[in-house]
C-alpha atoms as a PDB file:
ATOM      1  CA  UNK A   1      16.235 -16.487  -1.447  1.00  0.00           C
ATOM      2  CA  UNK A   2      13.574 -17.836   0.955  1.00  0.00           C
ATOM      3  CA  UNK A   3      13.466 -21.719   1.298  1.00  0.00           C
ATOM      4  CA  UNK A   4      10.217 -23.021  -0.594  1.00  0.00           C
ATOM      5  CA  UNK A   5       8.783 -25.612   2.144  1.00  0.00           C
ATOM      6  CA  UNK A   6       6.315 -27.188  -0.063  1.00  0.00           C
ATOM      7  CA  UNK A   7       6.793 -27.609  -3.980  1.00  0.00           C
ATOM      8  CA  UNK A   8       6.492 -25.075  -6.344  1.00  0.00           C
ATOM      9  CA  UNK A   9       5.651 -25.622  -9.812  1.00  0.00           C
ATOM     10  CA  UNK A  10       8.538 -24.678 -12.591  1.00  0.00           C
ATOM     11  CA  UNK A  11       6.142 -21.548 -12.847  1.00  0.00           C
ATOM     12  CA  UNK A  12       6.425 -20.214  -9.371  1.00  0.00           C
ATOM     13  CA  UNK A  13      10.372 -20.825  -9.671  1.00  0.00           C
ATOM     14  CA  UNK A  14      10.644 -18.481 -12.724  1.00  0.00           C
ATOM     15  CA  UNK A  15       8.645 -15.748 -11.268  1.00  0.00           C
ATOM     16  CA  UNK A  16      10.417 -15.481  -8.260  1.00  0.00           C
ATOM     17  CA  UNK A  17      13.699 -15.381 -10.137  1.00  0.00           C
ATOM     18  CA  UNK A  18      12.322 -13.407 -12.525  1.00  0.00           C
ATOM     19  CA  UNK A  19      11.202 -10.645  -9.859  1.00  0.00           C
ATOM     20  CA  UNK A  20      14.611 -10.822  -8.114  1.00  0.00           C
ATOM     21  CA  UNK A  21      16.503 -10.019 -11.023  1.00  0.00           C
ATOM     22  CA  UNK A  22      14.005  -7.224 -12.011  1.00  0.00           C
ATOM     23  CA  UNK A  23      14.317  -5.681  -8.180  1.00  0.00           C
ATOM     24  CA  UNK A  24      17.929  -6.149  -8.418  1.00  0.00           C
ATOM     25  CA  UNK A  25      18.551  -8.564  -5.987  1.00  0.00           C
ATOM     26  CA  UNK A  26      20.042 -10.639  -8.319  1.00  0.00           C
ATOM     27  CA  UNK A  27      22.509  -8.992 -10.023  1.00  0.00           C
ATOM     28  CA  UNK A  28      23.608  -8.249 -13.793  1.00  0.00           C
ATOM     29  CA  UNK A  29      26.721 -10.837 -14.047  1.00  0.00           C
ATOM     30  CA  UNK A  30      25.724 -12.968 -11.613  1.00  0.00           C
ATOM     31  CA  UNK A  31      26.316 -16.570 -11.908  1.00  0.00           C
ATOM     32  CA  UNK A  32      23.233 -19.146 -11.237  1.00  0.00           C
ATOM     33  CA  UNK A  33      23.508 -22.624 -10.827  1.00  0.00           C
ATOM     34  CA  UNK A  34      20.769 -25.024 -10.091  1.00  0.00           C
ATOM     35  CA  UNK A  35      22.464 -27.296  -7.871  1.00  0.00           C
ATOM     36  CA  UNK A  36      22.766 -24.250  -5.471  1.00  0.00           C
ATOM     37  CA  UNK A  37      19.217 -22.715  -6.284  1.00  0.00           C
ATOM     38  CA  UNK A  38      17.701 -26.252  -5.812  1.00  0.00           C
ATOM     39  CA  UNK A  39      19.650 -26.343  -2.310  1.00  0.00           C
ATOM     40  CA  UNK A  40      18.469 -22.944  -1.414  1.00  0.00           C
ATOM     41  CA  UNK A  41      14.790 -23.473  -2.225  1.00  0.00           C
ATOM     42  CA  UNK A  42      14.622 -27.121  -0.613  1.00  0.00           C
ATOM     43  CA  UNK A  43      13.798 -28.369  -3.740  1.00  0.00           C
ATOM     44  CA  UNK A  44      14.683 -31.207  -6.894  1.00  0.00           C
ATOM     45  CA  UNK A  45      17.088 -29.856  -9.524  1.00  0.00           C
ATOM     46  CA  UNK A  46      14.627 -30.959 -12.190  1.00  0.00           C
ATOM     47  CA  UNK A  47      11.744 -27.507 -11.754  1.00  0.00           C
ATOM     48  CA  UNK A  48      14.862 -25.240 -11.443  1.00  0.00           C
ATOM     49  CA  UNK A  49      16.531 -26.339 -14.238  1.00  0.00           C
ATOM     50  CA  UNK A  50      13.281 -25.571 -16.020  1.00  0.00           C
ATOM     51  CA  UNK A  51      12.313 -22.168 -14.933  1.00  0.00           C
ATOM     52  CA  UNK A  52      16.360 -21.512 -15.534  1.00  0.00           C
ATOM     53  CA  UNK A  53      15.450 -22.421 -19.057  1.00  0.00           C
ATOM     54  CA  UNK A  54      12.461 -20.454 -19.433  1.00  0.00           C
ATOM     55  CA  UNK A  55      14.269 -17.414 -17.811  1.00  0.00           C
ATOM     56  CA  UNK A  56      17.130 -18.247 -20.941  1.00  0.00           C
ATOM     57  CA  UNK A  57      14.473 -17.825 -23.375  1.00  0.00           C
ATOM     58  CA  UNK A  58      12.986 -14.756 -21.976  1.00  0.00           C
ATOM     59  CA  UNK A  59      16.202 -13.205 -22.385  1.00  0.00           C
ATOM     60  CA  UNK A  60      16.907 -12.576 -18.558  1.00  0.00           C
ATOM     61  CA  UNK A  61      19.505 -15.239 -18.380  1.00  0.00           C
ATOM     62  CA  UNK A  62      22.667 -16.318 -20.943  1.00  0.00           C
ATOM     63  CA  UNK A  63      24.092 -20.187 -20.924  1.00  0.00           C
ATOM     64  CA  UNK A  64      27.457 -20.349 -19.955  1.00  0.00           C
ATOM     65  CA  UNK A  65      30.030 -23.168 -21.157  1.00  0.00           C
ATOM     66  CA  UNK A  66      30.113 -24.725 -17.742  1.00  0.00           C
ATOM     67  CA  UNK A  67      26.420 -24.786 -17.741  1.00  0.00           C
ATOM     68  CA  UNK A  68      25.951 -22.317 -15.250  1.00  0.00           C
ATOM     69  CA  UNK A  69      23.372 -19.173 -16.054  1.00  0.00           C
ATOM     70  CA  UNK A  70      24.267 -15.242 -15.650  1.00  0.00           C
ATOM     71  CA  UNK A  71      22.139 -13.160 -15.575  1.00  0.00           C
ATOM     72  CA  UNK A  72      21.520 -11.140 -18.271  1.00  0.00           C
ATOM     73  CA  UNK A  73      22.032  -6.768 -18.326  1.00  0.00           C
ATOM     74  CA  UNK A  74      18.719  -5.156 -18.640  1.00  0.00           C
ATOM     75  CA  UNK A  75      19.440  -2.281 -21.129  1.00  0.00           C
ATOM     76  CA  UNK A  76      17.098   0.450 -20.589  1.00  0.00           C
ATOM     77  CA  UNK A  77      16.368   0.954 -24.393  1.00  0.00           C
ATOM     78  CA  UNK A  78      15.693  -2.725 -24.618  1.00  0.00           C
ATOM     79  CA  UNK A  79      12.660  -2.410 -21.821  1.00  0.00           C
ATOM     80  CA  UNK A  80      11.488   0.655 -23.630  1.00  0.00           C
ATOM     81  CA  UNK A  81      11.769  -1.921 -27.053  1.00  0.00           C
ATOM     82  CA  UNK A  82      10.041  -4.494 -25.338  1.00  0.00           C
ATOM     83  CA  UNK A  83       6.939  -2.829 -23.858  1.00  0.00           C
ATOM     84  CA  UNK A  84       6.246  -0.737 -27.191  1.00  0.00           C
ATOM     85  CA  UNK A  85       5.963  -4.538 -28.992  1.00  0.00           C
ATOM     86  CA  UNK A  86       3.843  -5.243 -26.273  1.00  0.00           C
ATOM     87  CA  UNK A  87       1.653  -2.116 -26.685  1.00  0.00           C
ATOM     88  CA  UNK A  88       1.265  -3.314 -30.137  1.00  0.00           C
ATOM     89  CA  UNK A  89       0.586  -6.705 -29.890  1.00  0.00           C
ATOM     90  CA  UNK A  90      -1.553  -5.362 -27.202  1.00  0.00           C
ATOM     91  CA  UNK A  91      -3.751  -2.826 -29.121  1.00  0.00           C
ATOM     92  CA  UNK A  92      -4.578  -5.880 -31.492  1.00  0.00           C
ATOM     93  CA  UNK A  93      -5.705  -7.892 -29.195  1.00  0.00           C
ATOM     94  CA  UNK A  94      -7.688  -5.474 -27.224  1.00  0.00           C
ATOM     95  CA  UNK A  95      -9.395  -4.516 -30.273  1.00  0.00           C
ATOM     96  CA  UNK A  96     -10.833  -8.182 -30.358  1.00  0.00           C
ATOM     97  CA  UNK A  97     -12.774  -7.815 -27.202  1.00  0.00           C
ATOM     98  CA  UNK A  98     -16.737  -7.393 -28.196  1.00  0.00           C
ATOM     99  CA  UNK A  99     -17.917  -4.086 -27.978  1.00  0.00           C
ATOM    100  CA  UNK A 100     -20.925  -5.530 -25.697  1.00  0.00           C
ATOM    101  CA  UNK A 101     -18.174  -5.629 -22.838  1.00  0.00           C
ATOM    102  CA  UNK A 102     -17.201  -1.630 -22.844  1.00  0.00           C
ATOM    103  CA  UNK A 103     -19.484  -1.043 -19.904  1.00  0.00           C
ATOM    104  CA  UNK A 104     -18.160  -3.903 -17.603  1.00  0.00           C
ATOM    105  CA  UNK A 105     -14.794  -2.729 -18.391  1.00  0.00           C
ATOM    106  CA  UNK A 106     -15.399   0.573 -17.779  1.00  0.00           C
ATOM    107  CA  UNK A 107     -16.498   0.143 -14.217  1.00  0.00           C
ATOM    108  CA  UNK A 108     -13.723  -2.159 -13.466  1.00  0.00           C
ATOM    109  CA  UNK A 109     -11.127   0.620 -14.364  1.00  0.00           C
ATOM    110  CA  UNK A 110     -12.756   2.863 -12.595  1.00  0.00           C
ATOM    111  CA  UNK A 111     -12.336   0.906  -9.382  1.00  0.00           C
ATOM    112  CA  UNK A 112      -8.771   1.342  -9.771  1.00  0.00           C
ATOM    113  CA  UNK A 113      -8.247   4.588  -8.806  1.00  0.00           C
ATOM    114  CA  UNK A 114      -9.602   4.112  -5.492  1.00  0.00           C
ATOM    115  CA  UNK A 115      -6.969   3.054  -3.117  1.00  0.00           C
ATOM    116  CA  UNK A 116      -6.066  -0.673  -2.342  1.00  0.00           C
ATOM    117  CA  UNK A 117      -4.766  -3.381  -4.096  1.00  0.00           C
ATOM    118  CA  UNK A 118      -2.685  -3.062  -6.845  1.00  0.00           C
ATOM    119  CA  UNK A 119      -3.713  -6.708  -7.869  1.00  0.00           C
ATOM    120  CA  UNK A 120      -7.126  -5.170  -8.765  1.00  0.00           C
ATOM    121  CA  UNK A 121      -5.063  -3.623 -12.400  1.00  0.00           C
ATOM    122  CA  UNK A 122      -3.752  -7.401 -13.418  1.00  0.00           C
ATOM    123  CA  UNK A 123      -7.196  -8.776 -12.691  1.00  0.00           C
ATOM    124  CA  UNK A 124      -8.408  -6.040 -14.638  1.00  0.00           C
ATOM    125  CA  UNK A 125      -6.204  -7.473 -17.808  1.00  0.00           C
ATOM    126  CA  UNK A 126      -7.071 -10.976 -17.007  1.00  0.00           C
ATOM    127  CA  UNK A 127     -10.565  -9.569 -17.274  1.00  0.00           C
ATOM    128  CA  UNK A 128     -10.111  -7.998 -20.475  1.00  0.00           C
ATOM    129  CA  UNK A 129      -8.010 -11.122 -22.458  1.00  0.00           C
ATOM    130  CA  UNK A 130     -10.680 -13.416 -20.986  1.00  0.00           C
ATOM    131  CA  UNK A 131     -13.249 -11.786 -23.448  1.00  0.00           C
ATOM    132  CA  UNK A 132     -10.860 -12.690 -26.599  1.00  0.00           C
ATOM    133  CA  UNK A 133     -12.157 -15.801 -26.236  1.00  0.00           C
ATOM    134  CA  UNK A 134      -9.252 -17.564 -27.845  1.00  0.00           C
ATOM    135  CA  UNK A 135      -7.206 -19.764 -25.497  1.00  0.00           C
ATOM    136  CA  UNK A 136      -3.677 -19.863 -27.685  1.00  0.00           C
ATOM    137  CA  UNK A 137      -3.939 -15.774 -27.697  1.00  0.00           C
ATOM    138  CA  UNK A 138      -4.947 -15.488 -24.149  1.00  0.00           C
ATOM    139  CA  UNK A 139      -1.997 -17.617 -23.200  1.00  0.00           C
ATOM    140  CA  UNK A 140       0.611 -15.740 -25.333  1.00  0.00           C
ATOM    141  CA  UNK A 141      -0.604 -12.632 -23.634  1.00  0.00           C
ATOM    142  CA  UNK A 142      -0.503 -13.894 -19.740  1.00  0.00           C
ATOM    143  CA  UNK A 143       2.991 -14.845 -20.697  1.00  0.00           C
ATOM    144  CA  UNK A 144       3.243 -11.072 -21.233  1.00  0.00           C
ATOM    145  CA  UNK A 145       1.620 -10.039 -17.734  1.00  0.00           C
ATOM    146  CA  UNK A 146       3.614 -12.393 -15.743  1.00  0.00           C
ATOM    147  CA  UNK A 147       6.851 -10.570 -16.610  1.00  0.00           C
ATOM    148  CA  UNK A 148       7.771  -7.000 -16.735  1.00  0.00           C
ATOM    149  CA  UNK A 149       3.961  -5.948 -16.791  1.00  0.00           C
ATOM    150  CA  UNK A 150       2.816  -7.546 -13.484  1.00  0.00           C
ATOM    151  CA  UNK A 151       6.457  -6.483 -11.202  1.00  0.00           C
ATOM    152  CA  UNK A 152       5.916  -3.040 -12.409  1.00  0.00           C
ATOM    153  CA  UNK A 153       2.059  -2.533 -11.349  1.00  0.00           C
ATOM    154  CA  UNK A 154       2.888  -5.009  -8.108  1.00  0.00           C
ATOM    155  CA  UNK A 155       6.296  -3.986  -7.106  1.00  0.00           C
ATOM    156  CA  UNK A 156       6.847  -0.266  -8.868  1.00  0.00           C
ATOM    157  CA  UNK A 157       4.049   1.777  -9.257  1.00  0.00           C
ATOM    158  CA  UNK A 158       2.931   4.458  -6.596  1.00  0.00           C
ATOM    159  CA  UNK A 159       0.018   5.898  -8.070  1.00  0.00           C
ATOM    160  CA  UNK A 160      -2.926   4.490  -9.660  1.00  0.00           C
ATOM    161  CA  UNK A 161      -4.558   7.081 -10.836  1.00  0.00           C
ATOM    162  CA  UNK A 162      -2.729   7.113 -14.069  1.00  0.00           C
ATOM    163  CA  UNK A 163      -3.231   4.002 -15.033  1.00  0.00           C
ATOM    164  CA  UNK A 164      -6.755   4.279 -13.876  1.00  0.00           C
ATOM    165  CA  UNK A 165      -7.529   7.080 -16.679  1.00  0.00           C
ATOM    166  CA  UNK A 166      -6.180   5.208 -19.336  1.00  0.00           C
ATOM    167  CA  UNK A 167      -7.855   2.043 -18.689  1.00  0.00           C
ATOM    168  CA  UNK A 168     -10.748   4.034 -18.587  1.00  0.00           C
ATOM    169  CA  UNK A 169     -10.342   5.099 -21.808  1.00  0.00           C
ATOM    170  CA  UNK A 170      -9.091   2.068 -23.500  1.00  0.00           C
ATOM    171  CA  UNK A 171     -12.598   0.192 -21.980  1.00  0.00           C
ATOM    172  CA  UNK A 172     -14.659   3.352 -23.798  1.00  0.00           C
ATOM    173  CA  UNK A 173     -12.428   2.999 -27.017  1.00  0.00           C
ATOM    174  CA  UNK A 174     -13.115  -0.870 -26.975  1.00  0.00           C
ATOM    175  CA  UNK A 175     -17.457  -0.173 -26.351  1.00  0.00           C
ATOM    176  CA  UNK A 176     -17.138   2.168 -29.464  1.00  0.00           C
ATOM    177  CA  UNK A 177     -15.258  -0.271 -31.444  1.00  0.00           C
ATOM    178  CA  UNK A 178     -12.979   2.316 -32.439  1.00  0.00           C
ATOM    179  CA  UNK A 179      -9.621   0.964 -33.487  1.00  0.00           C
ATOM    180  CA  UNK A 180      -7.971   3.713 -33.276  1.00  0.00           C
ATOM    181  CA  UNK A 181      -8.156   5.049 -30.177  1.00  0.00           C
ATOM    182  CA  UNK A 182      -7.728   1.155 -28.716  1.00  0.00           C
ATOM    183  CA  UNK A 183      -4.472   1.581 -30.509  1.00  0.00           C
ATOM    184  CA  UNK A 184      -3.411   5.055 -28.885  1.00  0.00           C
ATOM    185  CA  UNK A 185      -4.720   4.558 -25.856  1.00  0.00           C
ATOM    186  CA  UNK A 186      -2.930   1.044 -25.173  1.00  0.00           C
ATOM    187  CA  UNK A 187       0.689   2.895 -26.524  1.00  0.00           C
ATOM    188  CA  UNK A 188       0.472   5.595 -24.146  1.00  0.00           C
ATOM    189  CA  UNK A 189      -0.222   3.111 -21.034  1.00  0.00           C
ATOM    190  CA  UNK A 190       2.395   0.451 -21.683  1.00  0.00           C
ATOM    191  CA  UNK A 191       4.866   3.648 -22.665  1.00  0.00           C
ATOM    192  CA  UNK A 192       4.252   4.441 -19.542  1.00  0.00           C
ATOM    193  CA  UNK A 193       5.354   1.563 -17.800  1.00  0.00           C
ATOM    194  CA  UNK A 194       8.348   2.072 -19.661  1.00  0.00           C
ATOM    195  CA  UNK A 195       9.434   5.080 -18.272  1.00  0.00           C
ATOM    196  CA  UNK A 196       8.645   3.425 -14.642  1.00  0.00           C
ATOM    197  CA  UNK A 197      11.017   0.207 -15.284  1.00  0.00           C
ATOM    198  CA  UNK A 198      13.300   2.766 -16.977  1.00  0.00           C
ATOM    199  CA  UNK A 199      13.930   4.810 -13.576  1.00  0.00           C
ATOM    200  CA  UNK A 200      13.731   2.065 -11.473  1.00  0.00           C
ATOM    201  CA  UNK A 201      17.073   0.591 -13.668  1.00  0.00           C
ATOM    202  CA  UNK A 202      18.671   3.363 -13.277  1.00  0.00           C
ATOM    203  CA  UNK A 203      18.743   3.600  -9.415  1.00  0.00           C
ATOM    204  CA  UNK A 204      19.654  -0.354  -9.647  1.00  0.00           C
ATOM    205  CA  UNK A 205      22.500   0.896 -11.576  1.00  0.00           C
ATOM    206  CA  UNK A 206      23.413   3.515  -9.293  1.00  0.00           C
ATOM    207  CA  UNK A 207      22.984   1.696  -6.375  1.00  0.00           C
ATOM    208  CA  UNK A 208      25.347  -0.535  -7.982  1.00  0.00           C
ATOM    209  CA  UNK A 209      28.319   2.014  -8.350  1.00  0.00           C
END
């Protein structure tokens, strides 16, 4: 890990641990304890113990007796569980942005497939919650985007295009109010980034034998 120079909120902890478990830097097993981490990150033992917590809850760490953390095995079924509960808490949410907003969101996907940053698809979804208009379910759902959704479009996807199409169609779905299709459409895109964390577990795996 890279020595944090100025503080970091408990936040900025978690997702760096977060995305070095998910990369497989930190390994399945592994033991962490905050009095090294602290060390390491030039840094109080009081935000580390925090975002170790946080990472406990998530389910991406396990409390050992000596009060150490290891870190948790990412099954490959679980991440396919995982992202088809998001998909559905998803397509209900999604289906509570106004119709009035299709358009907007419809041109913002389709910037997507153009080459360039692949922050452009997570400000597309901070785009899209924004219009829920409700701060406790716009919260829940960042919590979402800050884990497995945001390291696969930022660290794991090649090609936009994909997820450019669907978007596409989701925004259309949401300007004709049509549940349905909302519902579909948002399954088939987080299914897909199932399949993407699924491969890229199995070469952590096999990189590991």
């Amino acid at each position: 890990m890279k020595k944090i120079q100025r503080k970091q909120t408990r936040d900025h902890i978690t997702q760096m641990i977060r995305y070095e478990i998910l990369s497989g830097s930190i390994k399945p097993g592994d033991e962490l304890a905050q009095e090294s981490i602290a060390e390491q990150l030039g840094l109080s033992r009081m935000p580390v113990r925090e975002a170790l917590q946080s990472l406990e809850q998530e389910g991406f760490l396990i409390r050992l007796p000596n009060r150490h953390m290891q870190v948790a095995r990412l099954e490959p079924d679980h991440v396919s569980h995982i992202f088809r509960i998001i998909a559905v808490m998803a397509a209900e949410l999604f289906s509570l942005v106004p119709a009035s907003n299709g358009a907007s969101l419809r041109a913002q996907a389709e910037k997507l497939a153009q080459p360039g940053d692949n922050a452009r698809e997570l400000e597309f979804h901070q785009a899209l919650i924004a219009w829920v208009d409700n701060r406790y379910l716009e919260k829940v759902y960042l919590q979402f985007l800050e884990g497995y959704i945001s390291y696969v479009i930022l660290h794991l996807k090649k090609d936009a295009q994909e997820s450019a199409q669907l978007l596409a169609e989701l925004a259309d779905s949401i300007g004709a109010g049509d549940q349905e299709r909302i519902t579909q459409t948002t399954l088939r895109y987080f299914l897909s980034f199932a399949e993407i964390m699924r491969h890229h577990l199995k070469e952590c795996s096999d990189a590991e034998a």
